[in-house]
Protein backbone atom coordinates (compact mmCIF):
# COMPACT_ATOMS: atom_id res chain seq x y z
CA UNK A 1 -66.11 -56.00 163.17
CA UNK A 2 -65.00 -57.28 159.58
CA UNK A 3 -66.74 -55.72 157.06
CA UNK A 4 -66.68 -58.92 154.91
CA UNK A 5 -67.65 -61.18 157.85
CA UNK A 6 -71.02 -58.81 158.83
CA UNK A 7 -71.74 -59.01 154.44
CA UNK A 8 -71.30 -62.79 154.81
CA UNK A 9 -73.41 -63.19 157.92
CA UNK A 10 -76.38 -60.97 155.83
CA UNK A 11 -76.26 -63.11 153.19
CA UNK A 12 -76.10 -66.44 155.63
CA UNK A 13 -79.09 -65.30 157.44
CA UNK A 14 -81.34 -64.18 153.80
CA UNK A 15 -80.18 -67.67 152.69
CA UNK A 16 -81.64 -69.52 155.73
CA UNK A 17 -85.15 -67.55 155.49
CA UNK A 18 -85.82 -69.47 152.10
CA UNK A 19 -84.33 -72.82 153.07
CA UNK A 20 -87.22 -75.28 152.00
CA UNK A 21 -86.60 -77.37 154.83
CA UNK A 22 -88.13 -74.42 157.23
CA UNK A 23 -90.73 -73.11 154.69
CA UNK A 24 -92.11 -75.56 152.71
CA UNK A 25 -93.48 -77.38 155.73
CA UNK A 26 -96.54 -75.40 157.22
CA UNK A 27 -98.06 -75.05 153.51
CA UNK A 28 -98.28 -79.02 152.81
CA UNK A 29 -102.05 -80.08 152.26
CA UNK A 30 -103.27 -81.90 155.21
CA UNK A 31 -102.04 -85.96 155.09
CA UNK A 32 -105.05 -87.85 155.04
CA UNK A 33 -103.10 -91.28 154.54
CA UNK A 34 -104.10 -90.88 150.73
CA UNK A 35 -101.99 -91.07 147.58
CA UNK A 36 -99.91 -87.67 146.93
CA UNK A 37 -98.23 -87.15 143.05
CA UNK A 38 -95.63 -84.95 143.61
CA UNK A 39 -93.80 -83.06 140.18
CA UNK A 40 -91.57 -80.26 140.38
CA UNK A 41 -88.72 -78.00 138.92
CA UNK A 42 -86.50 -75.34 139.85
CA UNK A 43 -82.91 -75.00 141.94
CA UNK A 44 -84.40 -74.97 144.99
CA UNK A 45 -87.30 -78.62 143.69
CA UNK A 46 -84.84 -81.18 145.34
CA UNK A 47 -84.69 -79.90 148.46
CA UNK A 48 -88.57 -79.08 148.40
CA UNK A 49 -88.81 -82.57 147.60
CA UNK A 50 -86.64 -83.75 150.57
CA UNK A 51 -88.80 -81.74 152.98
CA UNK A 52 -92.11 -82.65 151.66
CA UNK A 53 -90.71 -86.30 152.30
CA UNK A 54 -89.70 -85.98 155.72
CA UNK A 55 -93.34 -84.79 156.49
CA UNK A 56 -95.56 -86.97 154.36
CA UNK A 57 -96.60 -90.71 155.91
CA UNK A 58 -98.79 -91.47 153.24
CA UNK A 59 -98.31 -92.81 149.80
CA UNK A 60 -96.46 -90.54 147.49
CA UNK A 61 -94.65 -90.72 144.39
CA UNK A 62 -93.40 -87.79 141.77
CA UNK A 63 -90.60 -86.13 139.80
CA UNK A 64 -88.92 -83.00 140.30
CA UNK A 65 -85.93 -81.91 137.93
CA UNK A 66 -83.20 -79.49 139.36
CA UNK A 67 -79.84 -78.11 138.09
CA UNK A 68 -76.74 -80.08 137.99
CA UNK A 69 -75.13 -80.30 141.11
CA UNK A 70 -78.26 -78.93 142.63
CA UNK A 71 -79.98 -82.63 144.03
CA UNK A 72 -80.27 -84.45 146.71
CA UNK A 73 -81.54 -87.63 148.52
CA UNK A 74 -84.43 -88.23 148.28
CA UNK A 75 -86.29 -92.07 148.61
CA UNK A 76 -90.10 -91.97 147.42
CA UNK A 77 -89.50 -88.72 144.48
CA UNK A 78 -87.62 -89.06 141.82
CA UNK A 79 -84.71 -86.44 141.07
CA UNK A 80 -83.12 -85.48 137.54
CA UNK A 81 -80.58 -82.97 137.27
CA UNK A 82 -80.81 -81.08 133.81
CA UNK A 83 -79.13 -78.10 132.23
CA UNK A 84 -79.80 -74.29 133.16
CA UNK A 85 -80.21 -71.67 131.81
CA UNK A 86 -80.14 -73.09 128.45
CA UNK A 87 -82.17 -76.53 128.12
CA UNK A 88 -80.76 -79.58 127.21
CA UNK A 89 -82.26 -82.94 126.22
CA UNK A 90 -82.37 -84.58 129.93
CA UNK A 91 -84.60 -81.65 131.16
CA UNK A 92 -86.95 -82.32 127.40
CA UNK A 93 -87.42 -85.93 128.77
CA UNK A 94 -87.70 -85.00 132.18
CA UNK A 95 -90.72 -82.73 131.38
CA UNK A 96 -92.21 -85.54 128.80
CA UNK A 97 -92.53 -87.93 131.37
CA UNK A 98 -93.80 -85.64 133.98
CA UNK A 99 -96.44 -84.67 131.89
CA UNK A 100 -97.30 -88.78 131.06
CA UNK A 101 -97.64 -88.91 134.97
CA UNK A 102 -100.44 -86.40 134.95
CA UNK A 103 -102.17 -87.94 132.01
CA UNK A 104 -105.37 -89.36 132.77
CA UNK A 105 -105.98 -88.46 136.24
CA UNK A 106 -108.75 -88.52 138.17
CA UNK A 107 -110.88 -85.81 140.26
CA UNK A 108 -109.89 -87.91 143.18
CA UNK A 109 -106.57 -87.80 142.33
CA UNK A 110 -104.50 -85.19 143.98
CA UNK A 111 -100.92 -83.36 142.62
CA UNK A 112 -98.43 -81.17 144.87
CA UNK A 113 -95.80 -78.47 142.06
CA UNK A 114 -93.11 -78.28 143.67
CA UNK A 115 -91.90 -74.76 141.65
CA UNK A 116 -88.70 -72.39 142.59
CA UNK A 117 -86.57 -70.16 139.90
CA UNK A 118 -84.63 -71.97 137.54
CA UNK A 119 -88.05 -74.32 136.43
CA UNK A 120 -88.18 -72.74 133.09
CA UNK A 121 -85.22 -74.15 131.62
CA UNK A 122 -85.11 -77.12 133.08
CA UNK A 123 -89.06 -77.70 132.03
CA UNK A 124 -87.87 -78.07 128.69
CA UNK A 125 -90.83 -79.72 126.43
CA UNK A 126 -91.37 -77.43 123.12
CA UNK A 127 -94.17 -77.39 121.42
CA UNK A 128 -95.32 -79.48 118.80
CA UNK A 129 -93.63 -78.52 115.67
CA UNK A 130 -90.82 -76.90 117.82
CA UNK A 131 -87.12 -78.57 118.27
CA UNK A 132 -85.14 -78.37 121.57
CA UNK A 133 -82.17 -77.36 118.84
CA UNK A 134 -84.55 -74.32 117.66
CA UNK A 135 -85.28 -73.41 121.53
CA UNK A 136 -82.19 -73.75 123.01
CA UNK A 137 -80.98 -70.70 119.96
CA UNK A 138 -83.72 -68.42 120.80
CA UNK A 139 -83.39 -69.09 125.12
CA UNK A 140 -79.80 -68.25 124.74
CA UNK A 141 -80.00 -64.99 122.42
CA UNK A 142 -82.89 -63.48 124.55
CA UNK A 143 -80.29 -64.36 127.52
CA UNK A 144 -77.71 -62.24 125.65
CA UNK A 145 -79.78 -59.28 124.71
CA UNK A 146 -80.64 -57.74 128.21
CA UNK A 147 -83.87 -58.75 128.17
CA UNK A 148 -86.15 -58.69 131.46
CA UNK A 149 -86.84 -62.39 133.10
CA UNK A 150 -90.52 -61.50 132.64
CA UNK A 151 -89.76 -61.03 129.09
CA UNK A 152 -87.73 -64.06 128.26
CA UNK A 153 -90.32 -65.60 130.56
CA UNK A 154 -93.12 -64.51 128.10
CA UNK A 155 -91.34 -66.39 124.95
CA UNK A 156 -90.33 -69.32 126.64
CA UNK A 157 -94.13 -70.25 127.71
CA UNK A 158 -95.66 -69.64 124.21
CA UNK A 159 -92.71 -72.43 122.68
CA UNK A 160 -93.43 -74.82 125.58
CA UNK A 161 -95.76 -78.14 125.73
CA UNK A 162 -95.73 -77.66 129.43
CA UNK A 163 -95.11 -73.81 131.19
CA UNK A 164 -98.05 -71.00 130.92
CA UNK A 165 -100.85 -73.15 132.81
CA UNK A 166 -100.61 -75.89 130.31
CA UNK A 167 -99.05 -78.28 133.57
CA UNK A 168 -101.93 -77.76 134.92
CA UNK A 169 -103.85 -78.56 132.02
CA UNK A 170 -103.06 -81.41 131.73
CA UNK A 171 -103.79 -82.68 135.37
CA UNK A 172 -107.30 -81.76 135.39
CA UNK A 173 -109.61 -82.56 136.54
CA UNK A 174 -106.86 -83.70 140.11
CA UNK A 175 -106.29 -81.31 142.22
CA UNK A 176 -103.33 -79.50 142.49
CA UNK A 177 -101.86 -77.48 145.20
CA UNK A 178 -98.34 -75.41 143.88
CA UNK A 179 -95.86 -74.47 146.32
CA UNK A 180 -93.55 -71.89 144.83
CA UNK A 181 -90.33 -69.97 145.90
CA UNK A 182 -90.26 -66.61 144.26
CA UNK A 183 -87.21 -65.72 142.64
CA UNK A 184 -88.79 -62.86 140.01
CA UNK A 185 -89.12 -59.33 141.07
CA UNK A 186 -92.89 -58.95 142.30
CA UNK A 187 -93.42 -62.36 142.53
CA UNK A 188 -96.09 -62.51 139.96
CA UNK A 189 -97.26 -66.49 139.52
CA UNK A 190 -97.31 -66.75 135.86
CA UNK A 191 -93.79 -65.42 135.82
CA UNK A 192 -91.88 -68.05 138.26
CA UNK A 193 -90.59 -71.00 136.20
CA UNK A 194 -92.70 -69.50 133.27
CA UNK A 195 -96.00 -70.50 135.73
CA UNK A 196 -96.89 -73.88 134.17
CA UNK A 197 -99.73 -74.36 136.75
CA UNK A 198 -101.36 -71.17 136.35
CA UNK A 199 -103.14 -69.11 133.84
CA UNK A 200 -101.08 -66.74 131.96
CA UNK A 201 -102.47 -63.68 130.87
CA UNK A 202 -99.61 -62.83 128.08
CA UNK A 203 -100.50 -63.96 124.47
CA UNK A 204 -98.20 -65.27 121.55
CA UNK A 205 -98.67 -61.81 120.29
CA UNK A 206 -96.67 -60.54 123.50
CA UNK A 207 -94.40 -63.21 122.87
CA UNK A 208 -93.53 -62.03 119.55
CA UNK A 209 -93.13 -58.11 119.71
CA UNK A 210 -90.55 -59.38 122.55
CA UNK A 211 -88.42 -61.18 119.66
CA UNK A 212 -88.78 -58.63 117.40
CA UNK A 213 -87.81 -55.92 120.00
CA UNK A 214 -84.75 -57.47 120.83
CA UNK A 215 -84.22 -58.70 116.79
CA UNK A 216 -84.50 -62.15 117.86
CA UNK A 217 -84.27 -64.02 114.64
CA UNK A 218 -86.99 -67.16 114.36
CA UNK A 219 -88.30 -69.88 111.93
CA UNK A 220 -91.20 -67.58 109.71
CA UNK A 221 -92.82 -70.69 110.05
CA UNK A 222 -92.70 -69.89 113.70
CA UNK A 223 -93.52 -66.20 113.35
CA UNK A 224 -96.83 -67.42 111.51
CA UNK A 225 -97.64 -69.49 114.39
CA UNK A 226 -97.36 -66.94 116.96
CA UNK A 227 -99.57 -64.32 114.76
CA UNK A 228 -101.98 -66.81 114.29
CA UNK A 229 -102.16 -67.38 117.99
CA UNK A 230 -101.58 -70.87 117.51
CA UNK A 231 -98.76 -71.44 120.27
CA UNK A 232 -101.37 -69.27 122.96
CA UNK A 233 -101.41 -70.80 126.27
CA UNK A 234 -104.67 -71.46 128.97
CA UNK A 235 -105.86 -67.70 130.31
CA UNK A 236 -107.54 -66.83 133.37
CA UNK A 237 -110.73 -68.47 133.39
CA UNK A 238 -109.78 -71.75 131.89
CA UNK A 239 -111.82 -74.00 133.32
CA UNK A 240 -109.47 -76.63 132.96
CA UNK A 241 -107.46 -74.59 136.05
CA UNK A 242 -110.50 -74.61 138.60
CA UNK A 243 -108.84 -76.74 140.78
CA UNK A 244 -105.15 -75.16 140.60
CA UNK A 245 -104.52 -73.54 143.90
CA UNK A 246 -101.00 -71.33 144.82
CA UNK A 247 -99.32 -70.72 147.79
CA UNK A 248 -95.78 -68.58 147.84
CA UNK A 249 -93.51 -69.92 150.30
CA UNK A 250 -90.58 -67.90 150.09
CA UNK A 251 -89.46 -64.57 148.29
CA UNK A 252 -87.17 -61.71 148.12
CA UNK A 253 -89.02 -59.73 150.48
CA UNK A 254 -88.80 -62.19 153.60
CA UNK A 255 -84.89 -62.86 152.49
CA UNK A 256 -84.83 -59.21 152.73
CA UNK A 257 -86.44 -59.18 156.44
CA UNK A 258 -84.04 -61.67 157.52
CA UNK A 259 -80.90 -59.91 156.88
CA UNK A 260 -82.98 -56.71 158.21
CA UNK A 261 -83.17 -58.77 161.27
CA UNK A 262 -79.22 -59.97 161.01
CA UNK A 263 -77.99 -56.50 160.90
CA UNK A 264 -79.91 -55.29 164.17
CA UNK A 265 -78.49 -57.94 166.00
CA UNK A 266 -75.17 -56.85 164.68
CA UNK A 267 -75.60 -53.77 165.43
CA UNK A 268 -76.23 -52.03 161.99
CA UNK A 269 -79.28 -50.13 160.90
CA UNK A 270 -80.67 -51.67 157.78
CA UNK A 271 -82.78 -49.74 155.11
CA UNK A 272 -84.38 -51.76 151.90
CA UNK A 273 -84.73 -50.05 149.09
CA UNK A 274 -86.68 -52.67 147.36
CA UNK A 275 -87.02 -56.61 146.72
CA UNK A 276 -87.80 -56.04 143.17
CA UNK A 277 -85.14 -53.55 141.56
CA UNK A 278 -84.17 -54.69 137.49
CA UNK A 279 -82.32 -52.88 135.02
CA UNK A 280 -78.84 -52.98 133.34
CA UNK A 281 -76.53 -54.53 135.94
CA UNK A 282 -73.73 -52.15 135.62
CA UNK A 283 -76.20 -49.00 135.63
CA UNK A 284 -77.72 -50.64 138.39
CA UNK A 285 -74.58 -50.55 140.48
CA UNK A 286 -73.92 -47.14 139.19
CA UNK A 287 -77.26 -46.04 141.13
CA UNK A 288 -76.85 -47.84 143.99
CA UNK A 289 -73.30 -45.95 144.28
CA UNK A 290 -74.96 -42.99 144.23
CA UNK A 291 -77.26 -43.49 146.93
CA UNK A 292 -74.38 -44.85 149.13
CA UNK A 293 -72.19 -42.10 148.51
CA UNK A 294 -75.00 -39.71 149.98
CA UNK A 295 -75.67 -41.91 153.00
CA UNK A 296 -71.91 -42.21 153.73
CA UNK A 297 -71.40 -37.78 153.47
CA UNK A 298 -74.51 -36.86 154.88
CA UNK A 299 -76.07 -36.93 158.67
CA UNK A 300 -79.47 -38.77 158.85
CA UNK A 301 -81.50 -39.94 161.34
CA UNK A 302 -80.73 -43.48 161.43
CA UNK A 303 -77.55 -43.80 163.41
CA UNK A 304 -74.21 -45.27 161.36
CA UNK A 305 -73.17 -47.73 160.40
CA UNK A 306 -75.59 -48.46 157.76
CA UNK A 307 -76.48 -51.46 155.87
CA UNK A 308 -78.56 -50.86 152.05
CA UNK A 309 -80.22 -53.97 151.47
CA UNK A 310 -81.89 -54.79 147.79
CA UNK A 311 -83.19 -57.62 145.44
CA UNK A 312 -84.32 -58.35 142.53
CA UNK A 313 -83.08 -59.12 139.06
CA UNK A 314 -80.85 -57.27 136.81
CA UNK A 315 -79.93 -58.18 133.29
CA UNK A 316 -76.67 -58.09 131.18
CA UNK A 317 -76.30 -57.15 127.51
CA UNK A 318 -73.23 -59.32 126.30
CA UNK A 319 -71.01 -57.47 124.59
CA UNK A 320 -67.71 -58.94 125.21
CA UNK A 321 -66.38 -62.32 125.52
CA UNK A 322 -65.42 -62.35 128.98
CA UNK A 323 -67.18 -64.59 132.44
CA UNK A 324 -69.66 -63.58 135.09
CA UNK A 325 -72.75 -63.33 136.09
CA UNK A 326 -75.34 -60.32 136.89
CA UNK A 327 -74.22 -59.67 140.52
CA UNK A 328 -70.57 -59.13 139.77
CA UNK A 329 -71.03 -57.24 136.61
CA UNK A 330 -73.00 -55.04 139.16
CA UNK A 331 -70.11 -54.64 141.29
CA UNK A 332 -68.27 -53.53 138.61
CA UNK A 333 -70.72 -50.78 137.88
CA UNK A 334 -70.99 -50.55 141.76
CA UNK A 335 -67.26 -49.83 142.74
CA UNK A 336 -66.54 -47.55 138.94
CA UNK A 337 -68.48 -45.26 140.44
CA UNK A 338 -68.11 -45.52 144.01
CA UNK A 339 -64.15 -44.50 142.98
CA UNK A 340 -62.69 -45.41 146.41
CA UNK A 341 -65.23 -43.76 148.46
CA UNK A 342 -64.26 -44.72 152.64
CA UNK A 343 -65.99 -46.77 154.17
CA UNK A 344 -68.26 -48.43 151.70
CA UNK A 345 -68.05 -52.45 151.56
CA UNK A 346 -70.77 -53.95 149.10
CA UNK A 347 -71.87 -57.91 148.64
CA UNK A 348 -73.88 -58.79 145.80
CA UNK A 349 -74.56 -62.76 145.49
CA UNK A 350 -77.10 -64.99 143.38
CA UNK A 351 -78.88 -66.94 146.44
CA UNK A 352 -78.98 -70.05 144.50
CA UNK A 353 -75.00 -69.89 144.75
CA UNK A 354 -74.35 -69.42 141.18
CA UNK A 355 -73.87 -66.64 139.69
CA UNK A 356 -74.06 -66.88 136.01
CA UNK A 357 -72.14 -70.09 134.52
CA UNK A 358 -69.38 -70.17 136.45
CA UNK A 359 -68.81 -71.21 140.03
CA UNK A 360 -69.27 -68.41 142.61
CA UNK A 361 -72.13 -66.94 143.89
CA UNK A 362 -71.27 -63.22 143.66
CA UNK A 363 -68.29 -61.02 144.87
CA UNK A 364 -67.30 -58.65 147.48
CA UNK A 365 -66.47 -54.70 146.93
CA UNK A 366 -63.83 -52.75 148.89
CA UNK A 367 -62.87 -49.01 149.19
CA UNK A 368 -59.50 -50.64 148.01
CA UNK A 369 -61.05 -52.87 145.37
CA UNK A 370 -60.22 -49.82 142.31
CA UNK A 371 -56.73 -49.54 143.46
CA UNK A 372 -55.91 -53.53 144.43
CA UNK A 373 -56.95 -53.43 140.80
CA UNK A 374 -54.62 -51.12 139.24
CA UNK A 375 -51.61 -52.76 141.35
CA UNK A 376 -52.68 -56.08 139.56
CA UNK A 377 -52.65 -54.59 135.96
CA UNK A 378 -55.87 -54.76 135.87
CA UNK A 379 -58.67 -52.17 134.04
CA UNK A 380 -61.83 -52.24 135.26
CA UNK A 381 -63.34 -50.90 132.40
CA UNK A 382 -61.69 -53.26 130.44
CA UNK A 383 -63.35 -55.33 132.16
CA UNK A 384 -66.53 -53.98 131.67
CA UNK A 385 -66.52 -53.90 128.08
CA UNK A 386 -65.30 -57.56 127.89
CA UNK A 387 -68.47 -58.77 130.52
CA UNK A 388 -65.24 -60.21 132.29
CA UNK A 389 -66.59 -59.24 136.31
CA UNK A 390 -65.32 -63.16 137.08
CA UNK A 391 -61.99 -62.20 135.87
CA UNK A 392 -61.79 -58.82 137.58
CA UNK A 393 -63.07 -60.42 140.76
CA UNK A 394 -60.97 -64.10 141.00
CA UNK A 395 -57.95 -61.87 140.38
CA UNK A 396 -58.06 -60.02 143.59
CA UNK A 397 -59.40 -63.22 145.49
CA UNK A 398 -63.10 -60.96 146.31
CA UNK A 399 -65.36 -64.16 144.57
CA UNK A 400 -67.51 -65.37 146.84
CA UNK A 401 -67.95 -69.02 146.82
CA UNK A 402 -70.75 -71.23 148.53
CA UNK A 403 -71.73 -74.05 146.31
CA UNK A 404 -75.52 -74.45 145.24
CA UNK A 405 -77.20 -73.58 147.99
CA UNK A 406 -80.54 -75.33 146.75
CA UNK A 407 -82.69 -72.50 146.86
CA UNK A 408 -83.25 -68.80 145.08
CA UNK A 409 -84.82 -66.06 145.99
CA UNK A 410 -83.08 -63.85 143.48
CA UNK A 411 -80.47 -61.78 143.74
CA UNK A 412 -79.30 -60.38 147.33
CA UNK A 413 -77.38 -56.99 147.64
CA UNK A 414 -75.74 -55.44 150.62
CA UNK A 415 -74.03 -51.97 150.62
CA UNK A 416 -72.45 -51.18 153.91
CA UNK A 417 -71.48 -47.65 154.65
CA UNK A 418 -69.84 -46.41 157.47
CA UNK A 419 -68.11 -48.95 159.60
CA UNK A 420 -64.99 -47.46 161.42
C-alpha cells in the first residue's frame, strides 16, 4: 500500500462524515407545509442550504453567505460569497440585510441558522460607532499574533451588530432552530462563527484583556466602550433567546471516527489522541513527532502499522513574510523533528480545503521530505522563520490540493508509522 494513497483515503473518508448533504438532513424541524426563513454563514452554509432545499416542500426563503469560491446552486435561498478570514464590505451588507429579514417577526414565525466555521468573518456587521476599516485592522492583527480562535472569537462578538446571541436577538420572539458544524476545538456554541444565536457568556471586559494581551492597538474611544461594557452582548438567561434551540450536526470528533473506521478497513490500527488539540503549530508538530517516534521504536499492543489521528486548531505567530497556512507550518515543525525517522508518513489538511490564503488544503510529510529538501536548496528552518511552509511544500510537489470542499470540521491530522 502507498503511504500517500492510505493518508488521502483518511482524509476522503473524515471529509465525507461532515458532508451537509448526509448530516444536515435528520436534524431539519418537521415540514408542516408552513413558511421556513432560512439565514446562514460559514464555508460549509451553501451546501447546508442546498440540502435543506432538497428536503423542504414547503415555503421557504433565506440568505446564507459563504466564502468565495465556496457556493453553490441553490433556487429558493439566496447565496453571497464574501471575504474570509478578514471581512470585507459584501459580507457587512450581507449581514445588514440578514438582520432586516429578521426584523419584526412574529411568534408564529419560524427561522432555521444555518452556522459552520468560517461565519465570523463573513458575518461582518460592526457595531454602531464601529467601521468595517477599524475591524478588518484589529481581525487581521489578532490573526497574526497567535492568538486562540476562542480568543479572536471573544473580540470579534463584542465589535459585532450581529454574532454573540445578538442574531438571535433580533428574531425574537420566532423561533429559531440552529444547525451548526463544529469546526472549534470542544465545540462550545458561543464559539462557532462567534455564536450569533446563542448567549455568550464572555463580556467586553474579556474582550479587552485579549487586545491588551496580545498589544492589540484600538481606538481609546473604543477601549472606553469596552470598559464601560457598552459593546456587551445577550448572556445566558436573556429572555429574548427563549426560543433559540441548537443542534450540532457535525464535528471533529465524528470526522475523527470516520477515518478511525477508514483505517480498519485498510488494515491499520488507528489511535486518536484528541479532536481538540491547539497550540503553536510548529510546537505542535514538534510533539506530535515525539509521540510518533516512540510508537515507531517501541513494541505495543496494538499491532503495526499504526495510524495517529488528531484535530483541532493550532495557531501561527507571523513572523516572517513567507505563505501557508496552520497545517503545513505544522509539518514543518512535524518533519524538523521527526529528522528522517523510517517509516513515518504524516497528512495534515484544513477540511474546508484551504489552508490559510492560498490554494491547498494541507501537505504531505515523508521520511525523505528533510533530505528531498536539502537536494532542492532548500532550508527548512529557513523556512520556518519566514512562515514560508507553502513554499517549502509546492517545491517538492507534497501540497495537497482539493478545492473547497464546502464544509469544516477543523483541522485533520494523520501520522502513519510503520508501513513496510
Amino acid at each position: 500500500m502507498n503511504p500517500r494513497d492510505i493518508l488521502r483515503q483518511l482524509f476522503d473518508a473524515a471529509i465525507a462524515a461532515a458532508d451537509p448533504a448526509l448530516c444536515v438532513p435528520p436534524f431539519l424541524p418537521k415540514d408542516d407545509g408552513g413558511r421556513l426563513i432560512v439565514i446562514g454563514a460559514g464555508k460549509a452554509s451553501a451546501a447546508m442550504a442546498r440540502a435543506v432545499e432538497q428536503h423542504w416542500s414547503g415555503p421557504l426563503e433565506g440568505l446564507v453567505v459563504t466564502r468565495y469560491g465556496h457556493a453553490v446552486p441553490c433556487e429558493r435561498i439566496e447565496i453571497v460569497e464574501a471575504a474570509h478570514p478578514v471581512p470585507d464590505a459584501v459580507g457587512e451588507l450581507a449581514a445588514q440585510r440578514m438582520l432586516a429579514k429578521l426584523s419584526g417577526l412574529a411568534a408564529t414565525d419560524r427561522v432555521l441558522a444555518l452556522i459552520s466555521g468560517g461565519g465570523s468573518a463573513l458575518l461582518a456587521a460592526p457595531a454602531e460607532g464601529i467601521s468595517l476599516t477599524e475591524k478588518r485592522a484589529i481581525t487581521s492583527a489578532l490573526l497574526k499574533s497567535g492568538a486562540s480562535i476562542s480568543e479572536i472569537n471573544c473580540v470579534r462578538k463584542h465589535l459585532s451588530a450581529i454574532k454573540g446571541g445578538r442574531l438571535a436577538a433580533m428574531a425574537w420572539p420566532a423561533r429559531i432552530l440552529t444547525l451548526a458544524i463544529s469546526d472549534v476545538p470542544g465545540d462550545d456554541p458561543a464559539v462557532i462563527a462567534s455564536g450569533p444565536t446563542v448567549a455568550d457568556p464572555s463580556t467586553a471586559f474579556d474582550a479587552l484583556q485579549v487586545l491588551d494581551f496580545y498589544a492589540i492597538e484600538i481606538d481609546p474611544a473604543l477601549r472606553q466602550r469596552l470598559l464601560e461594557s457598552e459593546l456587551e452582548t445577550p448572556k445566558p438567561g436573556d429572555p429574548r433567546l427563549a426560543h433559540s434551540e441548537f443542534r450540532l450536526v457535525a464535528s471533529p470528533q465524528q470526522m475523527l471516527l470516520a477515518a478511525v473506521e477508514k483505517a480498519r478497513q485498510l488494515g491499520i490500527t488507528p489511535l486518536i489522541l484528541g479532536d481538540a488539540i491547539e497550540g503553536e503549530a510548529r510546537e505542535v508538530g514538534k510533539a506530535l513527532a515525539g509521540i510518533a517516534k516512540y510508537y515507531g521504536q517501541h513494541d505495543i499492543s496494538a499491532k503495526k502499522p499504526y495510524v495517529l489521528l488528531s484535530g483541532g486548531e493550532t495557531t501561527v505567530t507571523l513572523r516572517g513574510a513567507g505563505r501557508g497556512g496552520r497545517n503545513t507550518e505544522f509539518l514543518l515543525g512535524l518533519a524538523l523533528a521527526l529528522d528522517g525517522a523510517a517509516q513515518i508518513h504524516a497528512l495534515a489538511a484544513d477540511t474546508d480545503g484551504i489552508d490559510g490564503s492560498e490554494d491547498n488544503a494541507g501537505a504531505f510529510v515523508a521520511p525523505d521530505t528533510l533530505a528531498r529538501g536539502r537536494a532542492k536548496g532548500l532550508d527548512i528552518r529557513r523556512a520556518m522563520a519566514d512562515n514560508d511552509a507553502w513554499g517549502y511544500f509546492s517545491a517538492l510537489g507534497d501540497l495537497l490540493v482539493t478545492g473547497p470542499t464546502r464544509t469544516n470540521v477543523n483541522d485533520f491530522r494523520a501520522i502513519l508509522i510503520g508501513l513496510e
